[in-house]
PDB file of N, CA and C in Angstrom:
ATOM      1  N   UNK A   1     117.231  40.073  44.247  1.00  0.00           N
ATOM      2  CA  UNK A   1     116.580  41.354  44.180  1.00  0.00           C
ATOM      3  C   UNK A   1     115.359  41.407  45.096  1.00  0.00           C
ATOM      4  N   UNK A   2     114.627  40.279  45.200  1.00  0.00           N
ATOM      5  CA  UNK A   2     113.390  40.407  45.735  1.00  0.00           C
ATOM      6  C   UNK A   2     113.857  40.301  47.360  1.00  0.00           C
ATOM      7  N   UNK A   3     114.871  39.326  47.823  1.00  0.00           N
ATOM      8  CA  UNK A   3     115.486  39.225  49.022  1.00  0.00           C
ATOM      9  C   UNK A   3     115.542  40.742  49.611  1.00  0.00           C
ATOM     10  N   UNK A   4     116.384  41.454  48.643  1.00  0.00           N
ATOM     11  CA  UNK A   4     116.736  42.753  48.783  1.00  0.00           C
ATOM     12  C   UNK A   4     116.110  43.861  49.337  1.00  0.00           C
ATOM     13  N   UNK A   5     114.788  43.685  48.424  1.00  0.00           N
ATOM     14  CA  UNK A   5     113.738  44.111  48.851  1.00  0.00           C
ATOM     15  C   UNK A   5     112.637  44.145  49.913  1.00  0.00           C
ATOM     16  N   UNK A   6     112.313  43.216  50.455  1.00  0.00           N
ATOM     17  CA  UNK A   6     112.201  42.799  51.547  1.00  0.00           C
ATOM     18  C   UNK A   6     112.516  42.895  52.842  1.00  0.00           C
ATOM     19  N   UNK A   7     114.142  42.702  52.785  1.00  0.00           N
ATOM     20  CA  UNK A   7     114.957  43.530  53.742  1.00  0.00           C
ATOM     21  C   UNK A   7     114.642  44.935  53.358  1.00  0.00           C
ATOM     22  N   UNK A   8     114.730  45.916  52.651  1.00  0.00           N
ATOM     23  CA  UNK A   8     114.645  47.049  52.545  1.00  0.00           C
ATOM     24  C   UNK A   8     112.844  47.527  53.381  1.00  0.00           C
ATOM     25  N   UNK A   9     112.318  46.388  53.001  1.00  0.00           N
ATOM     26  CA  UNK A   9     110.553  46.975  53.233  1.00  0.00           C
ATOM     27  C   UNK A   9     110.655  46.811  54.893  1.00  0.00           C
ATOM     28  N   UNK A  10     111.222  45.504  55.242  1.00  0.00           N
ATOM     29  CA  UNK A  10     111.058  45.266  56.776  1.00  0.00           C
ATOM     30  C   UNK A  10     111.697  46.188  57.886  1.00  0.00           C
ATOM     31  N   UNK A  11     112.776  46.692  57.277  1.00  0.00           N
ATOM     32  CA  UNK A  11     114.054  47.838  58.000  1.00  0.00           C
ATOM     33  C   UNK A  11     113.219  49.034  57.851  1.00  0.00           C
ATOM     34  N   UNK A  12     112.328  49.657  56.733  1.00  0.00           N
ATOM     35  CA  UNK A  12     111.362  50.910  56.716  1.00  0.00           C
ATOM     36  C   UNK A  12     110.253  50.516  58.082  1.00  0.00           C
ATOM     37  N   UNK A  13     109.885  49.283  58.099  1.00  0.00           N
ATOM     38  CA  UNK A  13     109.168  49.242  58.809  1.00  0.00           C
ATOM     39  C   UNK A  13     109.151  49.174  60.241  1.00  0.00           C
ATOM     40  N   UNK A  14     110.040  48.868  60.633  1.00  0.00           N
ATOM     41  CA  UNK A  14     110.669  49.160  61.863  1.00  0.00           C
ATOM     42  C   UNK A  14     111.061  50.078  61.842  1.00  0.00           C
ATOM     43  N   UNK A  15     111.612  51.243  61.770  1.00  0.00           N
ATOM     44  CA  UNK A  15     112.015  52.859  61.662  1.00  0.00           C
ATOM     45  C   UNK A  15     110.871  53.246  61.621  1.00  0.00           C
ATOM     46  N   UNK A  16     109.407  53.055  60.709  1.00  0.00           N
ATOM     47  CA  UNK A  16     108.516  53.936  61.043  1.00  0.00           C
ATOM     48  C   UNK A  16     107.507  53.358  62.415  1.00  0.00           C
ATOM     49  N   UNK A  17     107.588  52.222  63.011  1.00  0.00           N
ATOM     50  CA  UNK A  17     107.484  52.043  64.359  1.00  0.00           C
ATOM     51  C   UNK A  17     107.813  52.486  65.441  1.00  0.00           C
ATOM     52  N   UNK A  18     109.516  52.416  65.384  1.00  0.00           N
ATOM     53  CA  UNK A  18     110.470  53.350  66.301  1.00  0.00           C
ATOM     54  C   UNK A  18     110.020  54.481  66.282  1.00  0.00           C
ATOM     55  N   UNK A  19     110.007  54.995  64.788  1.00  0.00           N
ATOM     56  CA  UNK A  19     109.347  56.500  64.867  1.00  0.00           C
ATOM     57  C   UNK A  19     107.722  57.065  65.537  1.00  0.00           C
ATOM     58  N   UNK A  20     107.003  56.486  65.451  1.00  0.00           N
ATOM     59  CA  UNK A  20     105.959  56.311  66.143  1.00  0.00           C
ATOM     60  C   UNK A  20     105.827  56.304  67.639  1.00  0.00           C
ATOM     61  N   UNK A  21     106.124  54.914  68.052  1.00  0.00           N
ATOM     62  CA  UNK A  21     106.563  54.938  69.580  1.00  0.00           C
ATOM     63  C   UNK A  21     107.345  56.098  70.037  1.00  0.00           C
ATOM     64  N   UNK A  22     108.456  56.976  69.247  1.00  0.00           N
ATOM     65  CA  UNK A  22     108.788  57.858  69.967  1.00  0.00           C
ATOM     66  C   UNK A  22     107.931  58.798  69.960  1.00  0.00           C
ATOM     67  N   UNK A  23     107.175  58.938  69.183  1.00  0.00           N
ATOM     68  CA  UNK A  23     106.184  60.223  68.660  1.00  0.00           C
ATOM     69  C   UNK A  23     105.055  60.030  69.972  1.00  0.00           C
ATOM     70  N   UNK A  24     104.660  58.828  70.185  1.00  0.00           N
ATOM     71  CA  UNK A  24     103.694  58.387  70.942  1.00  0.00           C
ATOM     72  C   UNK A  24     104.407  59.142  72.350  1.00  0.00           C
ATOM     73  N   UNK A  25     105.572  58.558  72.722  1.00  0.00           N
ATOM     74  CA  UNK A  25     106.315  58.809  74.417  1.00  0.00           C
ATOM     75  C   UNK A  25     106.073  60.038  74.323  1.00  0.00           C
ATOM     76  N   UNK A  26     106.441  61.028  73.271  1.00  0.00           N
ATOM     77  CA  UNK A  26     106.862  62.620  73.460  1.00  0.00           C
ATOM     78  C   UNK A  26     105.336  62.949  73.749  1.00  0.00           C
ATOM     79  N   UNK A  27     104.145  62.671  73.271  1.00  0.00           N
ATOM     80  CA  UNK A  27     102.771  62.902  73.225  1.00  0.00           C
ATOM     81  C   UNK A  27     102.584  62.874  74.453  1.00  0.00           C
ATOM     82  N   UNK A  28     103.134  61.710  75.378  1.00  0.00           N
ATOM     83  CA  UNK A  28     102.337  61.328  76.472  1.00  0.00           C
ATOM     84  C   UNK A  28     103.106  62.401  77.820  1.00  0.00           C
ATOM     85  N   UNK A  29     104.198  62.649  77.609  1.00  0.00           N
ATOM     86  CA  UNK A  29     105.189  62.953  77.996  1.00  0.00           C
ATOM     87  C   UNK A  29     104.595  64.228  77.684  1.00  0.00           C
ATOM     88  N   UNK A  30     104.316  65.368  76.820  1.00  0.00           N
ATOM     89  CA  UNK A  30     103.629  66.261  76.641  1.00  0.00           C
ATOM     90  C   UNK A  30     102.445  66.498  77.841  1.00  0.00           C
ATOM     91  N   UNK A  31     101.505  65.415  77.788  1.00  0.00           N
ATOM     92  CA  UNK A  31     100.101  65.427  78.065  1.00  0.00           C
ATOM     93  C   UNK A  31     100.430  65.453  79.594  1.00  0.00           C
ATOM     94  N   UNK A  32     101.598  64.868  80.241  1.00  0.00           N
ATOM     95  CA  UNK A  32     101.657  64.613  81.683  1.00  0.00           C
ATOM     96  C   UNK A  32     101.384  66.253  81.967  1.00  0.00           C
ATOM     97  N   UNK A  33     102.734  66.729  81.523  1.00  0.00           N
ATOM     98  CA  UNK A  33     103.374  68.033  81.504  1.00  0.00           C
ATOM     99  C   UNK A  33     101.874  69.256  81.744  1.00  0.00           C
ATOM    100  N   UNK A  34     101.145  68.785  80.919  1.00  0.00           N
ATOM    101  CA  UNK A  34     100.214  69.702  80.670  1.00  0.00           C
ATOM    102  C   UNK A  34      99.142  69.957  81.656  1.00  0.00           C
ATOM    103  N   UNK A  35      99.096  68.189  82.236  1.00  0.00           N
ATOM    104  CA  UNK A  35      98.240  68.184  83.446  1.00  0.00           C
ATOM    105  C   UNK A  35      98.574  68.702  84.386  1.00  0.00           C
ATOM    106  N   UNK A  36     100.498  68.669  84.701  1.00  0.00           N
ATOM    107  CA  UNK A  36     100.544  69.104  85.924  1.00  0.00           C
ATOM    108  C   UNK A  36     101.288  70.809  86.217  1.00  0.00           C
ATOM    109  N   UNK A  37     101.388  71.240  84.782  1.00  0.00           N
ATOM    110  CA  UNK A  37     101.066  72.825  84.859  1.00  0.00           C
ATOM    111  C   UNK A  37      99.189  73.461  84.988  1.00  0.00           C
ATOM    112  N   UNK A  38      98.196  72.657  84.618  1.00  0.00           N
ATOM    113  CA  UNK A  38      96.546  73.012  85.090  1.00  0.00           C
ATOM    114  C   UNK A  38      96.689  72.041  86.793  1.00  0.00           C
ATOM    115  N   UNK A  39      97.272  71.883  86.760  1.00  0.00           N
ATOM    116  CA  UNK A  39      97.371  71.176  88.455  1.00  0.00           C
ATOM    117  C   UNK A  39      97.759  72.477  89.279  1.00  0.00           C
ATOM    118  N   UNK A  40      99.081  73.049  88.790  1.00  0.00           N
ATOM    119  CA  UNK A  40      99.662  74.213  89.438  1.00  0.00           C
ATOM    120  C   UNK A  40      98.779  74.999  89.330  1.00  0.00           C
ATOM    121  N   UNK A  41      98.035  75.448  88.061  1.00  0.00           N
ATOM    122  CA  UNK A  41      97.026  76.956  87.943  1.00  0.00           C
ATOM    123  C   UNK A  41      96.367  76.764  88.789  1.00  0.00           C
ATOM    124  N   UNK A  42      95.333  75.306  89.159  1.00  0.00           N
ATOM    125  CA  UNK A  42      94.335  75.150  90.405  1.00  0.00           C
ATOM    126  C   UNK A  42      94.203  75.432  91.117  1.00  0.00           C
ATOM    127  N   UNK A  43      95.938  75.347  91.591  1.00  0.00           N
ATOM    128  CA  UNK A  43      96.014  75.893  93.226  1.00  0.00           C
ATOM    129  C   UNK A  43      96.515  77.243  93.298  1.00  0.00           C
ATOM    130  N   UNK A  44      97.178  78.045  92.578  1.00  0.00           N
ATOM    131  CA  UNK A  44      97.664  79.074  92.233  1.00  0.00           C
ATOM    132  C   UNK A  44      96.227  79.434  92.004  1.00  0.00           C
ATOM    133  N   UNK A  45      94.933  79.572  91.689  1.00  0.00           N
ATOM    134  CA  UNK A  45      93.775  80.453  91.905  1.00  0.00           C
ATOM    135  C   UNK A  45      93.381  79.715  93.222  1.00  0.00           C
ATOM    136  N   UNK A  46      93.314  78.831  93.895  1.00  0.00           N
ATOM    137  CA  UNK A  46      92.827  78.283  94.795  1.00  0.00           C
ATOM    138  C   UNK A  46      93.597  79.179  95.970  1.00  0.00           C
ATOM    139  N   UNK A  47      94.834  79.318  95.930  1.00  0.00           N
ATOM    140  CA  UNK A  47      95.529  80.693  96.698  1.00  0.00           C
ATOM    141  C   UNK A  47      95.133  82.206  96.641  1.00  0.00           C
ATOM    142  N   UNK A  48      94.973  82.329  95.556  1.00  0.00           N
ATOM    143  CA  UNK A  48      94.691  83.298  94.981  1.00  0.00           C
ATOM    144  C   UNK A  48      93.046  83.973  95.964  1.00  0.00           C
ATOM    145  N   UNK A  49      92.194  82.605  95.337  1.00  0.00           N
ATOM    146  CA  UNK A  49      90.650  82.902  95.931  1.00  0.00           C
ATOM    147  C   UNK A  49      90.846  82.975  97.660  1.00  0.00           C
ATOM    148  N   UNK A  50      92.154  82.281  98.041  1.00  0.00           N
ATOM    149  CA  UNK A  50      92.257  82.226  99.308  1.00  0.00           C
ATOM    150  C   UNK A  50      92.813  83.461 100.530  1.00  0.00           C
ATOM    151  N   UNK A  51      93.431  84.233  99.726  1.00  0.00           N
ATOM    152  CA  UNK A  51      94.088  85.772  99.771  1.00  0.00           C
ATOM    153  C   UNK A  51      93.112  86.408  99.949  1.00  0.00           C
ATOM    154  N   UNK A  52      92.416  86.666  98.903  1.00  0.00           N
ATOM    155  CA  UNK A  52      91.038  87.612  98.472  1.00  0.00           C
ATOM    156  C   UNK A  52      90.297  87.815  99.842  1.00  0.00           C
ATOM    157  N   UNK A  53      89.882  86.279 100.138  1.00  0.00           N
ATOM    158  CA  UNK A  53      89.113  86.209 100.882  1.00  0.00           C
ATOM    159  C   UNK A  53      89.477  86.554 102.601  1.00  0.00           C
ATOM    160  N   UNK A  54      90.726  86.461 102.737  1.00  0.00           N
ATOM    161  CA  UNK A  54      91.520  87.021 103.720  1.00  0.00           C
ATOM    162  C   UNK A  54      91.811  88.521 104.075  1.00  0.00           C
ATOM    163  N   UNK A  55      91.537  88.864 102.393  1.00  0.00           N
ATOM    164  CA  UNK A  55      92.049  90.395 102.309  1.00  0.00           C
ATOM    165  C   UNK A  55      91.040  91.387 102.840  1.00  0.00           C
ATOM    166  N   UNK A  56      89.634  90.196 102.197  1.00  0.00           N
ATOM    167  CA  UNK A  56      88.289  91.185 102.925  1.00  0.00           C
ATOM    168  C   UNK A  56      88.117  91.278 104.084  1.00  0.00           C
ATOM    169  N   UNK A  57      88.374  89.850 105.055  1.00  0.00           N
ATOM    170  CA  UNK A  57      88.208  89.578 106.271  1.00  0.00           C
ATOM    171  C   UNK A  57      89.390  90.884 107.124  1.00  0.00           C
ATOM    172  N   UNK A  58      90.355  90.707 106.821  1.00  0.00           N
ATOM    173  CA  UNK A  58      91.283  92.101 107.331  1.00  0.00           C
ATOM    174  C   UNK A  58      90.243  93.348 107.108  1.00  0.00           C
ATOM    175  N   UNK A  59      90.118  93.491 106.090  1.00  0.00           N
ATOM    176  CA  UNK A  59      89.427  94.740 105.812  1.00  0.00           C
ATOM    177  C   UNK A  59      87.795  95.477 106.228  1.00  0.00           C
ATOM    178  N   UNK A  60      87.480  94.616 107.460  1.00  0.00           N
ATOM    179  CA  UNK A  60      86.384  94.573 107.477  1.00  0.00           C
ATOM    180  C   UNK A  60      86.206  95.970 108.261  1.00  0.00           C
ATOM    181  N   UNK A  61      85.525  97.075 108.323  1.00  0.00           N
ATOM    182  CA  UNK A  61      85.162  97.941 108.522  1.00  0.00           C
ATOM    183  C   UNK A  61      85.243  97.804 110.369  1.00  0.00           C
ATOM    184  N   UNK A  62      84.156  96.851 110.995  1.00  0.00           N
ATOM    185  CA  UNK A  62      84.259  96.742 112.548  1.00  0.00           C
ATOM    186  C   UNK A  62      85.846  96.413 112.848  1.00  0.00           C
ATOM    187  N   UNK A  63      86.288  95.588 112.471  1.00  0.00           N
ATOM    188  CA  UNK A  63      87.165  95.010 112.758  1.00  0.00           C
ATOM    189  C   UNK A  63      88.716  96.311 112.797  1.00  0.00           C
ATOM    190  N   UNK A  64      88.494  97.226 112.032  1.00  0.00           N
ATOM    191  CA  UNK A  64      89.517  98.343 111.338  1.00  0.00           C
ATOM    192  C   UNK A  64      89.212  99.264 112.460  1.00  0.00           C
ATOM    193  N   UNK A  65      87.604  99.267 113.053  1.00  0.00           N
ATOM    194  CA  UNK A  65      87.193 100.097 113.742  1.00  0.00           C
ATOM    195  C   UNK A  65      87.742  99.764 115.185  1.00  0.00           C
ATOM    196  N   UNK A  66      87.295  98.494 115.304  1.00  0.00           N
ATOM    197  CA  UNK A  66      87.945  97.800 116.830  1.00  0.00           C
ATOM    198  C   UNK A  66      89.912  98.347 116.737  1.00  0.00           C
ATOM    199  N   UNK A  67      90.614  98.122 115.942  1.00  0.00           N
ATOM    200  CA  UNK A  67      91.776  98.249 115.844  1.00  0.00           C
ATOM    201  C   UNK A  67      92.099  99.653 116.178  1.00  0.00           C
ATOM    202  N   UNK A  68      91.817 100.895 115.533  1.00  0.00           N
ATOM    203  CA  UNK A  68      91.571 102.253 115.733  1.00  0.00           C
ATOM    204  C   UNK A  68      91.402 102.473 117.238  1.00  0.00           C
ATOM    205  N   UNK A  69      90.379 102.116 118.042  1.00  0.00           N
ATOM    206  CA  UNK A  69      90.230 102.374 119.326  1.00  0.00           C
ATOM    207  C   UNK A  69      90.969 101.435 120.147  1.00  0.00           C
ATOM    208  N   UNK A  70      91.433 100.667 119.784  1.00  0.00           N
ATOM    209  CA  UNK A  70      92.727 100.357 120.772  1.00  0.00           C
ATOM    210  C   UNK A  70      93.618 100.627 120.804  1.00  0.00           C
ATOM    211  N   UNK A  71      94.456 101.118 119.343  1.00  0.00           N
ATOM    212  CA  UNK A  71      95.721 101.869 119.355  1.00  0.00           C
ATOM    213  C   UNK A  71      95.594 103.371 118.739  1.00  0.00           C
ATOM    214  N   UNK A  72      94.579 103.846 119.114  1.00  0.00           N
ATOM    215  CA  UNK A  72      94.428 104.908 119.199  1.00  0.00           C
ATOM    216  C   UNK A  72      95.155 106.568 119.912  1.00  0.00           C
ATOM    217  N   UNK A  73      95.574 105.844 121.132  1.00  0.00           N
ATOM    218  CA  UNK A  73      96.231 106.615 122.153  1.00  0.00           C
ATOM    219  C   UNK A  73      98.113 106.193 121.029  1.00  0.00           C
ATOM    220  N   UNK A  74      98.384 105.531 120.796  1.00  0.00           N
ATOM    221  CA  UNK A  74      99.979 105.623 119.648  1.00  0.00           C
ATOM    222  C   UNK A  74     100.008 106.135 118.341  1.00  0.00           C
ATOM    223  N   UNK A  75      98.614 105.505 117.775  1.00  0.00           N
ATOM    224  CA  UNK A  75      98.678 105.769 116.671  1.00  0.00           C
ATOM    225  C   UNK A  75      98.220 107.579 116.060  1.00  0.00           C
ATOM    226  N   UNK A  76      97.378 108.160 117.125  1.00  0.00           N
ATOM    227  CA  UNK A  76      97.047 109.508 117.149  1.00  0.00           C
ATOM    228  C   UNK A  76      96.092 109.946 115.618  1.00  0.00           C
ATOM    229  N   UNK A  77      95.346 108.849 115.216  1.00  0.00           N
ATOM    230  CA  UNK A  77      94.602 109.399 114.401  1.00  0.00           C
ATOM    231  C   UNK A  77      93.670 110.119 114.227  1.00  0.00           C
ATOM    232  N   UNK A  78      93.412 111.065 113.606  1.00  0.00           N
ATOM    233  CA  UNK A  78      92.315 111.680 113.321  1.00  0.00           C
ATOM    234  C   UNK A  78      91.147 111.280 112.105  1.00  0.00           C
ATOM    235  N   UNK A  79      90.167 112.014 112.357  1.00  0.00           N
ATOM    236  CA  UNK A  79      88.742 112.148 110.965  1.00  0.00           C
ATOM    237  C   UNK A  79      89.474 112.608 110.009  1.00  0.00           C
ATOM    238  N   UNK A  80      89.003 112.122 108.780  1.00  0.00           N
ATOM    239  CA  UNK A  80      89.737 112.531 107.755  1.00  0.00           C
ATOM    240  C   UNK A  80      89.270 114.003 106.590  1.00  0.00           C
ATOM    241  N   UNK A  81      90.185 115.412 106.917  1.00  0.00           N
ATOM    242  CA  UNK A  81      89.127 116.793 106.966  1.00  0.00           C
ATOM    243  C   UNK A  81      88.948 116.936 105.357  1.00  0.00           C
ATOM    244  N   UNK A  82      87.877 117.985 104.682  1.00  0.00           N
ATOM    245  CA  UNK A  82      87.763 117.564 103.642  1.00  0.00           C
ATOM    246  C   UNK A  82      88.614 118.678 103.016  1.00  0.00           C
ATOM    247  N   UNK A  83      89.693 118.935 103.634  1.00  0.00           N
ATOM    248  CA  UNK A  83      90.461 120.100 103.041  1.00  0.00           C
ATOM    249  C   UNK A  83      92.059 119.485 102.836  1.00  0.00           C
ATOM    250  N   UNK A  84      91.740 118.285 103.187  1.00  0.00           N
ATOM    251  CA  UNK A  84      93.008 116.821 102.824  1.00  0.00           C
ATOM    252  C   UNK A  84      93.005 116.600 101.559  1.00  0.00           C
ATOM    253  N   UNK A  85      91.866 116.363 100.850  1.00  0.00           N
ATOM    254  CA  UNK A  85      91.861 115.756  99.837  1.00  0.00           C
ATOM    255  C   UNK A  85      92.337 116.975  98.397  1.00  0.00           C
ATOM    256  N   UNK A  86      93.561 116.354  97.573  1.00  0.00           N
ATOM    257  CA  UNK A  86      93.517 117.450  97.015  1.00  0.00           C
ATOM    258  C   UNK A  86      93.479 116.942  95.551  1.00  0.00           C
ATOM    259  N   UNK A  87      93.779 117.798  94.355  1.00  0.00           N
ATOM    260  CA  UNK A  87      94.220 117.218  92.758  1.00  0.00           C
ATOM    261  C   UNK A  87      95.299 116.812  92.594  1.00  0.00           C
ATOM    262  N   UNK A  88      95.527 115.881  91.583  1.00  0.00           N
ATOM    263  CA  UNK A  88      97.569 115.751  91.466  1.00  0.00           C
ATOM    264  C   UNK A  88      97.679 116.974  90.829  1.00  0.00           C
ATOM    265  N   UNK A  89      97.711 118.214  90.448  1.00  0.00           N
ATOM    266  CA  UNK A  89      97.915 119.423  90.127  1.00  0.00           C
ATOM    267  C   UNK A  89      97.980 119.965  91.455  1.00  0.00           C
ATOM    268  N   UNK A  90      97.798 119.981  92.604  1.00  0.00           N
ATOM    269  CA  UNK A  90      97.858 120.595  93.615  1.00  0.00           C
ATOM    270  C   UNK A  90      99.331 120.261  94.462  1.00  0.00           C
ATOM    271  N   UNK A  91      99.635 118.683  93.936  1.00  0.00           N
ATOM    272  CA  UNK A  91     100.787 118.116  94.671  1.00  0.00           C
ATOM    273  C   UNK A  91     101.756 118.766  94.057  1.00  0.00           C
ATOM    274  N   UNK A  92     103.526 118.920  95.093  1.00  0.00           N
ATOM    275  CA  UNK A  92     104.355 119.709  94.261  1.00  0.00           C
ATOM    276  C   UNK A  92     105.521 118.583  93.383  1.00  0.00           C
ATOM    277  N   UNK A  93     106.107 119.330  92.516  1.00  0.00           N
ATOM    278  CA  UNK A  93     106.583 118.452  91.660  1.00  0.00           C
ATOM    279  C   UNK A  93     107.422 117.326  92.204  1.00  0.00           C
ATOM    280  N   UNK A  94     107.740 116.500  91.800  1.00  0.00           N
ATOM    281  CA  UNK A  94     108.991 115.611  92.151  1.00  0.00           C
ATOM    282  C   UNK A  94     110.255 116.312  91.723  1.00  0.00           C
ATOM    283  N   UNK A  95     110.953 116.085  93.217  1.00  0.00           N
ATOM    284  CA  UNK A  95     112.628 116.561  92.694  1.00  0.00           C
ATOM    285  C   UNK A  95     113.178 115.614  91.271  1.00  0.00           C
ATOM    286  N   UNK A  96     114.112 115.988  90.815  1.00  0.00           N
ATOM    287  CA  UNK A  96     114.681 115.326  90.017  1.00  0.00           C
ATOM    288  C   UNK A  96     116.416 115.210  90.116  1.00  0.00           C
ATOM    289  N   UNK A  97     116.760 114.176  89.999  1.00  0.00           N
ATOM    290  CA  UNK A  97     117.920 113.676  90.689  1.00  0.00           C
ATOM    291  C   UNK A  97     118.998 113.586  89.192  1.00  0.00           C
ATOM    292  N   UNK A  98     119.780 114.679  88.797  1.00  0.00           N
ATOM    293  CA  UNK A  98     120.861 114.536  88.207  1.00  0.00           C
ATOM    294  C   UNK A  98     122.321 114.046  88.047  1.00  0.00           C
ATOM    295  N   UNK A  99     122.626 113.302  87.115  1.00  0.00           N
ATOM    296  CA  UNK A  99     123.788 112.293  87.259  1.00  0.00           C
ATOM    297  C   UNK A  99     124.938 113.493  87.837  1.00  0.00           C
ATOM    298  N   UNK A 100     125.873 113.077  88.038  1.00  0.00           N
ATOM    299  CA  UNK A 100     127.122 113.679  88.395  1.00  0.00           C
ATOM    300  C   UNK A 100     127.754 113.852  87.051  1.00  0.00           C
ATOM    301  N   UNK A 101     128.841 114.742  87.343  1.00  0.00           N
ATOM    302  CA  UNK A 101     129.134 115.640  86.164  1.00  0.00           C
ATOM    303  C   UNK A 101     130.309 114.513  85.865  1.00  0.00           C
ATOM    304  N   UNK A 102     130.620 114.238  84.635  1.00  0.00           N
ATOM    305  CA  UNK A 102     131.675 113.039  84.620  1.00  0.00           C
ATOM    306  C   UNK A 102     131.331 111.654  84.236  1.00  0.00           C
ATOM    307  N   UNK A 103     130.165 111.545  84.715  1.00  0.00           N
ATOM    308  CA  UNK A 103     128.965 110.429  84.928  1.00  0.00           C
ATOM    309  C   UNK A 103     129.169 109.500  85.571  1.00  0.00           C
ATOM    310  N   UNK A 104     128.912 108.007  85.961  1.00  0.00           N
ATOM    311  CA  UNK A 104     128.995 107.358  87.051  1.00  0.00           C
ATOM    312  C   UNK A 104     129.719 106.131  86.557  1.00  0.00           C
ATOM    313  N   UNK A 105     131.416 106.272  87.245  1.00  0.00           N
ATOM    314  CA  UNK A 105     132.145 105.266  87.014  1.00  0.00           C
ATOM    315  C   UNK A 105     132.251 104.182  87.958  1.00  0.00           C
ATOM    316  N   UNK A 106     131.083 104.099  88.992  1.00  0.00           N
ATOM    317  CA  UNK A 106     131.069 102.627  89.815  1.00  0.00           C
ATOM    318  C   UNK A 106     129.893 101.593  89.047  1.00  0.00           C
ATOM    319  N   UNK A 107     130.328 100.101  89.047  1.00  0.00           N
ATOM    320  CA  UNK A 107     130.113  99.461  88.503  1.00  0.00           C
ATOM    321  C   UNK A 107     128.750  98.819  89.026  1.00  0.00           C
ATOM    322  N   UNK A 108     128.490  97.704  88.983  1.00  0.00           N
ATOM    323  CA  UNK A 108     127.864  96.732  89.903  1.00  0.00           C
ATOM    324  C   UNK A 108     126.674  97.188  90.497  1.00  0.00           C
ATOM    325  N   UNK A 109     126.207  97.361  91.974  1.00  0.00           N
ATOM    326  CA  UNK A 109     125.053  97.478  92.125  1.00  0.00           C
ATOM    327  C   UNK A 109     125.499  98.977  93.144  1.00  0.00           C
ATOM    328  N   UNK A 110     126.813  99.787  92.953  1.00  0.00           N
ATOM    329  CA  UNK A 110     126.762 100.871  93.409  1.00  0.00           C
ATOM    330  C   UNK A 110     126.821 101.554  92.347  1.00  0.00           C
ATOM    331  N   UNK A 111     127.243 101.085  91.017  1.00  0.00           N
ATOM    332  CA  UNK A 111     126.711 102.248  90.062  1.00  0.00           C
ATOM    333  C   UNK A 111     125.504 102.249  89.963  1.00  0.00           C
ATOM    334  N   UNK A 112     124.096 101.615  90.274  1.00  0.00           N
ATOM    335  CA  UNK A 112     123.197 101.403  89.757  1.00  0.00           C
ATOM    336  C   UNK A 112     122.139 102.259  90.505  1.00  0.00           C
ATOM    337  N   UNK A 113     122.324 103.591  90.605  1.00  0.00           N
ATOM    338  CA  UNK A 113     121.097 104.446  91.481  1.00  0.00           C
ATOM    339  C   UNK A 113     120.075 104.529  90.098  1.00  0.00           C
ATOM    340  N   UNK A 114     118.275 105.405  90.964  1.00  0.00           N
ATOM    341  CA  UNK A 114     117.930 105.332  89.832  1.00  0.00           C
ATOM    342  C   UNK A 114     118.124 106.896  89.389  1.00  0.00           C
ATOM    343  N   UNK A 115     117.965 107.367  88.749  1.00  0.00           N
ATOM    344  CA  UNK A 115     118.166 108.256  87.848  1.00  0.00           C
ATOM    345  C   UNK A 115     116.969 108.616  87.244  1.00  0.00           C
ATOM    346  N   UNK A 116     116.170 109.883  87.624  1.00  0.00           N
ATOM    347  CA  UNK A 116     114.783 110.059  86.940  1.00  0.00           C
ATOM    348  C   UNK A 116     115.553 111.287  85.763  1.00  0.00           C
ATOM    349  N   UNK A 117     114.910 111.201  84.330  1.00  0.00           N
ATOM    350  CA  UNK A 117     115.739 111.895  83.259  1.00  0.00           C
ATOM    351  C   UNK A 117     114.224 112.444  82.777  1.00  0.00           C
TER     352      UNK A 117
END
């Protein structure tokens, strides 16, 4: 009986080892994971801050201005008059595009127009 026992205590005890060590791998195995999705965010704002900062440099007022007077003679722009600017109440409606009578028996990506309802 006591033999029995023994074996029974030593076999628990190894299973809750095994169990452990696996608990431990999945942890660590977790923790990698975790570092190297905040690895990705880093640079994914590090792009991000890197855009921005590109976006202003495009946008720089001289620079928009220099562009304007060189393609000026193609591009045919004018001052912008203040009788341009209007309300979205002033704009006219959007057409609206009705299905066909029958409705639409093509499948795939030619049945697929969009359809404003």
């Amino acid at each position: 009986m006591v033999r029995t026992l023994n074996i029974l205590f030593i076999l628990a005890v190894v299973i809750g080892a095994a169990t452990v060590y696996d608990m431990k791998l999945a942890a660590t195995k977790s923790a990698e994971k975790v570092a190297e999705l905040q690895h990705q965010i880093d640079e994914e704002r590090d792009t991000i801050q890197l855009l921005k900062a590109e976006w202003s440099l495009l946008n720089k007022p001289d620079r928009l201005q220099s562009l304007v007077a060189r393609y000026n003679d193609y591009l045919q722009l004018e001052p912008l008059d203040v009788k341009q600017i209007v309300t979205p109440e002033d704009l006219p409606a959007r057409p609206v595009m009705l299905e066909p009578i029958g409705g639409n028996q093509m499948g795939g990506y030619a049945g697929s127009s969009a359809v404003i309802r």
